[in-house]
PDB file of N, CA and C in Angstrom:
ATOM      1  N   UNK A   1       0.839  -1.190   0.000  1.00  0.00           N
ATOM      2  CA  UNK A   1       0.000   0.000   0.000  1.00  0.00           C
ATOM      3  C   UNK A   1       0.879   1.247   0.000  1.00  0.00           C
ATOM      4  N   UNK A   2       0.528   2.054  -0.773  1.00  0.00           N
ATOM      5  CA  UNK A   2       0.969   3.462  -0.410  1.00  0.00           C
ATOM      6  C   UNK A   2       0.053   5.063  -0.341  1.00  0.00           C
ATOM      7  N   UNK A   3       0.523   5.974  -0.308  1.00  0.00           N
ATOM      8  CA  UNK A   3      -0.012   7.246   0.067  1.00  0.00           C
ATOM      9  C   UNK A   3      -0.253   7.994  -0.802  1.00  0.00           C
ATOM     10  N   UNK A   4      -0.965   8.734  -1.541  1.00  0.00           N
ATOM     11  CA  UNK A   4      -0.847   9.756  -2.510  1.00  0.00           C
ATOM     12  C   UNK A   4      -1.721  11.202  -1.943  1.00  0.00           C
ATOM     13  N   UNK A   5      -0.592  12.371  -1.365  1.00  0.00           N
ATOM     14  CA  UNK A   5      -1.358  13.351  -0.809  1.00  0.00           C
ATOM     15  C   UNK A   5      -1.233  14.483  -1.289  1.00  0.00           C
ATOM     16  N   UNK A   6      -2.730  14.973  -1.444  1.00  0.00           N
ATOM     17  CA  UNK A   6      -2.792  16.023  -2.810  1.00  0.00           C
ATOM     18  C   UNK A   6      -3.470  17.531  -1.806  1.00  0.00           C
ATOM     19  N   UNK A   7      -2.688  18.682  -1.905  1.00  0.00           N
ATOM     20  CA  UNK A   7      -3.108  19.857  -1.831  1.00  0.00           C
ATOM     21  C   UNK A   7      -3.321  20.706  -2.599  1.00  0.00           C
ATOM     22  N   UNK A   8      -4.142  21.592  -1.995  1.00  0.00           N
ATOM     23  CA  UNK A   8      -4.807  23.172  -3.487  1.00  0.00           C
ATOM     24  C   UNK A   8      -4.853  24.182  -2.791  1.00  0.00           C
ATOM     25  N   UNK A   9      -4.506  25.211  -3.390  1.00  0.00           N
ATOM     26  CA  UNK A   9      -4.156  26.694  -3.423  1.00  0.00           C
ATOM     27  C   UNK A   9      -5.850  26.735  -3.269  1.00  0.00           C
ATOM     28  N   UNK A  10      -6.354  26.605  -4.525  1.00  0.00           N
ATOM     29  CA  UNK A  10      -8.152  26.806  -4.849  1.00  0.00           C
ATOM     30  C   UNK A  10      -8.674  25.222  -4.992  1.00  0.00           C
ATOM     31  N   UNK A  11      -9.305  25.217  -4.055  1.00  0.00           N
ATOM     32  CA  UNK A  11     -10.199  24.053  -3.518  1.00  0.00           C
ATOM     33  C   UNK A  11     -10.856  24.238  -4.709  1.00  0.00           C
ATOM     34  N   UNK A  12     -10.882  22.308  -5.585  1.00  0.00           N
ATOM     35  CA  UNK A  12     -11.713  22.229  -6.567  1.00  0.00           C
ATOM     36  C   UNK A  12     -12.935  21.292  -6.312  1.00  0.00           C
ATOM     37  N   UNK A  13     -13.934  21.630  -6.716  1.00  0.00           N
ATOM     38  CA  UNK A  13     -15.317  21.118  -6.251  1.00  0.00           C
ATOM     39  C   UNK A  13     -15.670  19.483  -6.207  1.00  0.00           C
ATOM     40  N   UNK A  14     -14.802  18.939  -6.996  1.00  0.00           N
ATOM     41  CA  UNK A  14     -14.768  17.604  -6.912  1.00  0.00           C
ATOM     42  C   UNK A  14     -13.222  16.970  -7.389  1.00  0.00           C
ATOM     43  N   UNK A  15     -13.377  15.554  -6.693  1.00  0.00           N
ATOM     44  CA  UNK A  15     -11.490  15.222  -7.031  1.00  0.00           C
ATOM     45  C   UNK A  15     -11.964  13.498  -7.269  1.00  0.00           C
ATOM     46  N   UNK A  16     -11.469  13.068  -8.087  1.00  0.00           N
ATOM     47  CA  UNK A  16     -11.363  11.495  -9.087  1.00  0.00           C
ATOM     48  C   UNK A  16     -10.176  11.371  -8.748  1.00  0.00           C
ATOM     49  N   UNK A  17      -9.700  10.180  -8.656  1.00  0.00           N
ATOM     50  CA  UNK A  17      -8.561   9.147  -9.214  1.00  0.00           C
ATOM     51  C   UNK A  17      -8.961   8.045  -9.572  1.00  0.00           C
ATOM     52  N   UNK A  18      -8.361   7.783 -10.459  1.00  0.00           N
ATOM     53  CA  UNK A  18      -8.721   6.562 -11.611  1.00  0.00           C
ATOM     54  C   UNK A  18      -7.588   5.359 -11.802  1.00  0.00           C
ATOM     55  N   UNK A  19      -7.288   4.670 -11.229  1.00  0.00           N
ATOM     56  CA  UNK A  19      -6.436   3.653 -12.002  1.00  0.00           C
ATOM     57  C   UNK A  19      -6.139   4.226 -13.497  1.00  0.00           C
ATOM     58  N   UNK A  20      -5.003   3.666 -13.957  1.00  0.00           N
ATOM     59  CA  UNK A  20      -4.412   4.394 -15.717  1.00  0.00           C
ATOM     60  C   UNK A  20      -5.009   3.321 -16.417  1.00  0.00           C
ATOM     61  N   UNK A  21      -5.797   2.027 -16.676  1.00  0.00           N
ATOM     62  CA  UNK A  21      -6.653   1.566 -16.994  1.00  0.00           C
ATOM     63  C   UNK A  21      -8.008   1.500 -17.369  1.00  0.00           C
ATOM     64  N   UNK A  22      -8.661   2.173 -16.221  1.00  0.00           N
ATOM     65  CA  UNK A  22     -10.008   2.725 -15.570  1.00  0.00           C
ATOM     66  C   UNK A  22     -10.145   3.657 -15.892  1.00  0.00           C
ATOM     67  N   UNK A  23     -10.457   4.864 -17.071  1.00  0.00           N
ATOM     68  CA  UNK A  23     -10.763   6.068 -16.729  1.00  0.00           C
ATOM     69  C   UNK A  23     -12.022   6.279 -16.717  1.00  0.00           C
ATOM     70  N   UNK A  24     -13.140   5.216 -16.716  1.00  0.00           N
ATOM     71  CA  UNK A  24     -14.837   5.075 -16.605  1.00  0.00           C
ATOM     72  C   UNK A  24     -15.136   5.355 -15.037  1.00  0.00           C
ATOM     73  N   UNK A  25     -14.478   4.243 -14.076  1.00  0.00           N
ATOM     74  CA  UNK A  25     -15.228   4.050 -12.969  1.00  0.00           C
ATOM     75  C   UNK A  25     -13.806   4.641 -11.648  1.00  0.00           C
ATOM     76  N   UNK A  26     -14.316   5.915 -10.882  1.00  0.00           N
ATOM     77  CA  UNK A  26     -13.034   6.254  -9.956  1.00  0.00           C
ATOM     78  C   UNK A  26     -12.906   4.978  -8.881  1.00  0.00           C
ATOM     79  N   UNK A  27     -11.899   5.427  -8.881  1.00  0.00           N
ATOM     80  CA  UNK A  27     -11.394   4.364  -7.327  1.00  0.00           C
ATOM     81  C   UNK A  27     -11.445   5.016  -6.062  1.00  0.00           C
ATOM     82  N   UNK A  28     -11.419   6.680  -6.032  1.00  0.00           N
ATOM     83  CA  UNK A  28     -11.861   7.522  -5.318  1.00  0.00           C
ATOM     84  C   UNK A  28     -12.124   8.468  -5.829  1.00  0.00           C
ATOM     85  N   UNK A  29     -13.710   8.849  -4.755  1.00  0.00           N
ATOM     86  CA  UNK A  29     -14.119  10.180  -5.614  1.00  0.00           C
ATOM     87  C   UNK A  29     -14.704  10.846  -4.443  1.00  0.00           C
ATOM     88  N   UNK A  30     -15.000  12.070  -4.656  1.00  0.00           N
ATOM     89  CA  UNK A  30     -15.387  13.399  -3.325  1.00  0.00           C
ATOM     90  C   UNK A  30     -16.025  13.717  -4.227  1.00  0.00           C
ATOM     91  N   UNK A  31     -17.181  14.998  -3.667  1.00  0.00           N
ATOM     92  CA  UNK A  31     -17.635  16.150  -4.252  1.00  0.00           C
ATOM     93  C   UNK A  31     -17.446  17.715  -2.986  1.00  0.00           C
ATOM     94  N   UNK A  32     -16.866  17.016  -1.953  1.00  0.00           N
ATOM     95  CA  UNK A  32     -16.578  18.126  -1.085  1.00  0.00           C
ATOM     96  C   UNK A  32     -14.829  17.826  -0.913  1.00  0.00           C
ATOM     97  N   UNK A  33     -14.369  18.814  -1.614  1.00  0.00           N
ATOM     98  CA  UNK A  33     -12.686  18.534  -1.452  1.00  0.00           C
ATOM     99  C   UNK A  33     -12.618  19.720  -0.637  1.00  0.00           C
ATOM    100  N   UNK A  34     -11.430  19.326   0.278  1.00  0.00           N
ATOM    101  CA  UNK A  34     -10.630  19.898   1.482  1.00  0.00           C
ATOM    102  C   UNK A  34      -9.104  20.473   0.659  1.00  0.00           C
ATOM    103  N   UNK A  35      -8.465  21.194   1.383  1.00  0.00           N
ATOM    104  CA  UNK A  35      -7.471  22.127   0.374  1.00  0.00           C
ATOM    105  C   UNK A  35      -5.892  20.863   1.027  1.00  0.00           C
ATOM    106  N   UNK A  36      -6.516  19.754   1.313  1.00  0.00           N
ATOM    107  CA  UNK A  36      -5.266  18.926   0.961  1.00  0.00           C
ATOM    108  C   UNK A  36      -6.275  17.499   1.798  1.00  0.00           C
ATOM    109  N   UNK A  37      -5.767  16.037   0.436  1.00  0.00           N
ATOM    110  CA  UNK A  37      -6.298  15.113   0.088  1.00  0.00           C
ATOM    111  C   UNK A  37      -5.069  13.736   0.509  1.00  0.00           C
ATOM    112  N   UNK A  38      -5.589  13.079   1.524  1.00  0.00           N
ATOM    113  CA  UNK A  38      -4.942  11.896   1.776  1.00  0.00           C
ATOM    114  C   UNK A  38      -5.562  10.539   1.072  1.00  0.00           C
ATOM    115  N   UNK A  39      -4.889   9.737   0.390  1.00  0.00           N
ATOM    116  CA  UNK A  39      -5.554   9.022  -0.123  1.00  0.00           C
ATOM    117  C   UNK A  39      -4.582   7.297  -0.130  1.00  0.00           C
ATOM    118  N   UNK A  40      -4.803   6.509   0.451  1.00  0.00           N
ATOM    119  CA  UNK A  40      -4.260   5.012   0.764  1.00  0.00           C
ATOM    120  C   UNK A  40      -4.415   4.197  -0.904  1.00  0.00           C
ATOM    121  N   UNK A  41      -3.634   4.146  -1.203  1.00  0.00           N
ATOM    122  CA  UNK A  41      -3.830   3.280  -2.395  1.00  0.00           C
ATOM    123  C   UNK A  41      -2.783   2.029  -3.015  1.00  0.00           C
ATOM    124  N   UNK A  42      -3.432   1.103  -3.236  1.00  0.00           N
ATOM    125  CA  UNK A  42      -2.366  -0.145  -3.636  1.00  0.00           C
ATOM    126  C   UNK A  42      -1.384   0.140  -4.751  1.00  0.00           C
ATOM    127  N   UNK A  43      -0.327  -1.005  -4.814  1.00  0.00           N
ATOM    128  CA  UNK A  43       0.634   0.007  -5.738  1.00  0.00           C
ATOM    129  C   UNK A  43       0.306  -0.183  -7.695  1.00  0.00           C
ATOM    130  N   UNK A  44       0.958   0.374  -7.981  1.00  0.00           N
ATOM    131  CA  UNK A  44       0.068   0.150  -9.112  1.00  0.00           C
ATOM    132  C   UNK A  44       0.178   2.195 -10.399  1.00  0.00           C
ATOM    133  N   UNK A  45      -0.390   2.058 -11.357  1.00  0.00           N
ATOM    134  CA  UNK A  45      -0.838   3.351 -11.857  1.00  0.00           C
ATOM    135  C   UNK A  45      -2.003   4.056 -12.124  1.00  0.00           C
ATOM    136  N   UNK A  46      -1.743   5.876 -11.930  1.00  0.00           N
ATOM    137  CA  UNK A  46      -3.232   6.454 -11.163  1.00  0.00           C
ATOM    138  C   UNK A  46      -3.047   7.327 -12.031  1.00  0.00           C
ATOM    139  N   UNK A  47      -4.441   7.866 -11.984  1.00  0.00           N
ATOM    140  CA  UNK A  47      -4.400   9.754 -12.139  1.00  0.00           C
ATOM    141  C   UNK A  47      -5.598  10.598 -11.548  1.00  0.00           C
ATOM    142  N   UNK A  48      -4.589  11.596 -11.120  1.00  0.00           N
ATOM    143  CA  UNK A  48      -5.740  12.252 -10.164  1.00  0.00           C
ATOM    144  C   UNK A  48      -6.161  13.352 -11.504  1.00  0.00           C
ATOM    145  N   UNK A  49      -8.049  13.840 -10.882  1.00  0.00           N
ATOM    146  CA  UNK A  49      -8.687  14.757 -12.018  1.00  0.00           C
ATOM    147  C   UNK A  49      -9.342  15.064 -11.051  1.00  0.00           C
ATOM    148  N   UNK A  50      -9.281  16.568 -10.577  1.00  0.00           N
ATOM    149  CA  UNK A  50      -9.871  17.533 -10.164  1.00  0.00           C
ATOM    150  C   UNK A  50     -10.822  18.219 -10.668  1.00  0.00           C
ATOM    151  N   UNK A  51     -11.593  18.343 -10.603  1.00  0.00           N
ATOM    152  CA  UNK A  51     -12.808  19.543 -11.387  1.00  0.00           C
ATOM    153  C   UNK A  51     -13.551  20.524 -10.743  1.00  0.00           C
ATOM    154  N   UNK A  52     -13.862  21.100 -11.432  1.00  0.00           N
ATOM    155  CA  UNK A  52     -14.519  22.961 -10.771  1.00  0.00           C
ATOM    156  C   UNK A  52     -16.372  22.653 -11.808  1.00  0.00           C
ATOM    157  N   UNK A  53     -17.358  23.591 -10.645  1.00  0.00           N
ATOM    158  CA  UNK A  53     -18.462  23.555 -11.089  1.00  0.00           C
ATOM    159  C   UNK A  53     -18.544  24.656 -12.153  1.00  0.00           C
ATOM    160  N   UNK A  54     -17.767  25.585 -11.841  1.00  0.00           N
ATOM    161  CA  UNK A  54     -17.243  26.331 -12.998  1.00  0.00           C
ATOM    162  C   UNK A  54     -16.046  26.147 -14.120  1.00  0.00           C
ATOM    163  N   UNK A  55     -16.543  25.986 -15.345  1.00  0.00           N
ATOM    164  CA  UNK A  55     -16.280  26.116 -16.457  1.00  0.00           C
ATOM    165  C   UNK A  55     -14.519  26.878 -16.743  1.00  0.00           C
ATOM    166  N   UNK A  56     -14.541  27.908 -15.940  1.00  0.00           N
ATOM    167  CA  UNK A  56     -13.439  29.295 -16.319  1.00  0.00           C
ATOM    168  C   UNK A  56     -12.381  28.426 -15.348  1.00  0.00           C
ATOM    169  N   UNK A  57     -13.084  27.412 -14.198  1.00  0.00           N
ATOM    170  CA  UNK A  57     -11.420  27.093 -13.131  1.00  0.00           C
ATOM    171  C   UNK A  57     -11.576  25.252 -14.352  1.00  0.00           C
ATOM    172  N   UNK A  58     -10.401  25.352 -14.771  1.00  0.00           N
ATOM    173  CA  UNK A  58      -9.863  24.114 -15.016  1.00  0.00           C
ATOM    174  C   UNK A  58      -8.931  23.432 -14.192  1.00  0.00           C
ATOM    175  N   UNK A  59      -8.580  22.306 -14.023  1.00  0.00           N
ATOM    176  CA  UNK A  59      -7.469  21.928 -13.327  1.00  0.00           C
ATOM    177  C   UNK A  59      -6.565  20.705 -13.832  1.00  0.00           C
ATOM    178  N   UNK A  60      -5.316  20.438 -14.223  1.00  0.00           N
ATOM    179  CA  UNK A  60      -4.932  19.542 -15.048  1.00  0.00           C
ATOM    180  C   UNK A  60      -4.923  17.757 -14.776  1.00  0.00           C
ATOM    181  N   UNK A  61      -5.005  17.198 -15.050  1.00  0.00           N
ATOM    182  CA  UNK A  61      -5.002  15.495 -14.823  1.00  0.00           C
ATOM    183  C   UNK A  61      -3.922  15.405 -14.631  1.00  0.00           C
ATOM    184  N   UNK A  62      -3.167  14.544 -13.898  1.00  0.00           N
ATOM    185  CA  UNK A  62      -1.826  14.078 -13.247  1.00  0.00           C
ATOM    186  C   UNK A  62      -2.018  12.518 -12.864  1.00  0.00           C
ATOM    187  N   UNK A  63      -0.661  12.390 -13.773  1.00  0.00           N
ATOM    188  CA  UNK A  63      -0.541  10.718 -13.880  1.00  0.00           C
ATOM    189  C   UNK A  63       0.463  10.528 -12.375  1.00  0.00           C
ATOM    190  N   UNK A  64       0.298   9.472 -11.587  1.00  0.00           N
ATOM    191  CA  UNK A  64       1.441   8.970 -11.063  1.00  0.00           C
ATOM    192  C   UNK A  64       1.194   7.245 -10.720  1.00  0.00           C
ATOM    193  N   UNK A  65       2.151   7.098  -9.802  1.00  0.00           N
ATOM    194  CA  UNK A  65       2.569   5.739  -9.746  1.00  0.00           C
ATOM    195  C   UNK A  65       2.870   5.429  -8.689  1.00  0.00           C
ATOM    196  N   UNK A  66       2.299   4.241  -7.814  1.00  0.00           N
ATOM    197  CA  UNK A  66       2.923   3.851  -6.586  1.00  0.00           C
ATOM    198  C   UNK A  66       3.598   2.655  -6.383  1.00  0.00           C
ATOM    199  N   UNK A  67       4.698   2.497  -6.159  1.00  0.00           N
ATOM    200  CA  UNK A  67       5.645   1.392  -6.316  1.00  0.00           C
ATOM    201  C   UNK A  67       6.242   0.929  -4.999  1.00  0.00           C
ATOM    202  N   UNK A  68       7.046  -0.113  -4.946  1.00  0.00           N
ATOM    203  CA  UNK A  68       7.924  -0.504  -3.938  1.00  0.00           C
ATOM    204  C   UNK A  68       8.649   0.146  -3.208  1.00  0.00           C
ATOM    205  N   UNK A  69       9.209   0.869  -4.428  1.00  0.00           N
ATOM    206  CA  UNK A  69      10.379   2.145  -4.079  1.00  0.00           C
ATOM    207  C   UNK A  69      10.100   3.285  -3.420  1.00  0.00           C
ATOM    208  N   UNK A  70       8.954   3.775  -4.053  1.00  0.00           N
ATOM    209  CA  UNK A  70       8.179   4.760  -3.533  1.00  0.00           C
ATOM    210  C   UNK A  70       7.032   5.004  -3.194  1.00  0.00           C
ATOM    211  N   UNK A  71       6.374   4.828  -1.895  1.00  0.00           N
ATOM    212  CA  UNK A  71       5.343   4.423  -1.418  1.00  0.00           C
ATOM    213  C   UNK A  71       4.498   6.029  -1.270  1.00  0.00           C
ATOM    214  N   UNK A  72       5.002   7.026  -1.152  1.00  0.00           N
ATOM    215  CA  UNK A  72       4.512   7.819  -1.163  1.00  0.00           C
ATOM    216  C   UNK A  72       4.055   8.926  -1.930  1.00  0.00           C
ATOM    217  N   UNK A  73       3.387   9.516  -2.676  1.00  0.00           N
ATOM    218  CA  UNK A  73       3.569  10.634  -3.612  1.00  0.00           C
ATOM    219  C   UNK A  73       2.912  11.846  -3.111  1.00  0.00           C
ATOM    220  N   UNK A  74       3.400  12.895  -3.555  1.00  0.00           N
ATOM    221  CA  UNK A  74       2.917  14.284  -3.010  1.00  0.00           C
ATOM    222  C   UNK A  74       2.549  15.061  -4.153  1.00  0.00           C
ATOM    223  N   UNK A  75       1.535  15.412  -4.487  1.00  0.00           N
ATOM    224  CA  UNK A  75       0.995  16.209  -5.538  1.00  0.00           C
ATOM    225  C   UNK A  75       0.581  17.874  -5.127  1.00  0.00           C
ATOM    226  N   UNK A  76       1.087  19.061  -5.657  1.00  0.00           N
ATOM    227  CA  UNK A  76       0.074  20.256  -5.582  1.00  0.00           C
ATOM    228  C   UNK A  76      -0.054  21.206  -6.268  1.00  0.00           C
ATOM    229  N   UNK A  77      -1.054  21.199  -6.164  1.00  0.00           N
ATOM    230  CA  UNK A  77      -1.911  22.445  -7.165  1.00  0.00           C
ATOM    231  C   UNK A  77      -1.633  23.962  -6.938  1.00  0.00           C
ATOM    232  N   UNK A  78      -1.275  24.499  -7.731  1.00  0.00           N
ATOM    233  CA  UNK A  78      -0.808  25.738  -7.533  1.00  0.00           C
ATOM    234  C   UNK A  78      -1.919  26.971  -7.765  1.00  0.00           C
ATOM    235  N   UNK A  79      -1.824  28.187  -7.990  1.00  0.00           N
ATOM    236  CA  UNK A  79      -2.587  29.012  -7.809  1.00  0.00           C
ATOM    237  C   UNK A  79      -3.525  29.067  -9.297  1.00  0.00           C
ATOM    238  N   UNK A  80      -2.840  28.739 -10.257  1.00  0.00           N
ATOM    239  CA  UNK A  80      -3.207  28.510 -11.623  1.00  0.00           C
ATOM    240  C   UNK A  80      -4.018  27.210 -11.529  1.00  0.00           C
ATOM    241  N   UNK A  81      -3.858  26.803 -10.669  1.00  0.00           N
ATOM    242  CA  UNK A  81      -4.607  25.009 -11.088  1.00  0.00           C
ATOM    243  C   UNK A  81      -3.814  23.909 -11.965  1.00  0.00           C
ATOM    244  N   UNK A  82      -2.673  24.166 -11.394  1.00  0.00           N
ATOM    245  CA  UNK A  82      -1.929  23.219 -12.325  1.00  0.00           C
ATOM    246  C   UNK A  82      -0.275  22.544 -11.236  1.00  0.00           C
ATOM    247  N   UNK A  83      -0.938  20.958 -11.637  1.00  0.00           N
ATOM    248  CA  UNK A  83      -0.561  19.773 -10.578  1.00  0.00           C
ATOM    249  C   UNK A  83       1.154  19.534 -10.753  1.00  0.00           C
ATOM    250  N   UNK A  84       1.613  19.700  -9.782  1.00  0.00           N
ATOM    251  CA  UNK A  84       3.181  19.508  -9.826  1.00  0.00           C
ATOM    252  C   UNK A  84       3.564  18.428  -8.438  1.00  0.00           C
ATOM    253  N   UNK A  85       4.559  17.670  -8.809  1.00  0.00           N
ATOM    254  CA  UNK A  85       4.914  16.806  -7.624  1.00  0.00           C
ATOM    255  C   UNK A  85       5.945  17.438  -6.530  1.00  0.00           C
ATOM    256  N   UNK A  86       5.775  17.029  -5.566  1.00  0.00           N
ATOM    257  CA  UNK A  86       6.633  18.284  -4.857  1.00  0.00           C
ATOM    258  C   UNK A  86       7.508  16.843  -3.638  1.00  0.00           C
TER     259      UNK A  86
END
């Protein structure tokens, strides 16, 4: 198992991750996101997709990966809405 923990500058109205297989059915999903996201997940490949009820806030899809090596990942969203690993 590992960790993937995601923070935001601008809290987006809903947050997906999808297995890189899966992009139909999330493996986790919110519609009330908090301005930073803990999430337990087996190892394997993901991507987190954030979304806004508004149209004008986009936010970008971000692939990652949880492995042996690295059990943990840290993702955040910056003031633009756009996902960097930190």
């Amino acid at each position: 198992m590992g960790t993937v923990e995601i923070s935001f500058v601008n809290q987006p109205d809903h947050l997906n991750i999808y297995a890189l297989e899966n992009s139909e059915n999330p493996l986790y999903s919110t519609k009330k996101t908090e301005k930073s996201v803990s999430v337990k997940l087996s190892f394997g490949c993901y991507y987190v997709h954030p979304l806004a009820d508004k149209s004008s806030e986009i936010y970008n899809k971000l692939g990652f990966q949880i492995n042996l090596g690295k059990q943990n990942v840290r993702i955040e969203y910056d003031q633009n809405n756009t996902g960097y690993f930190r």
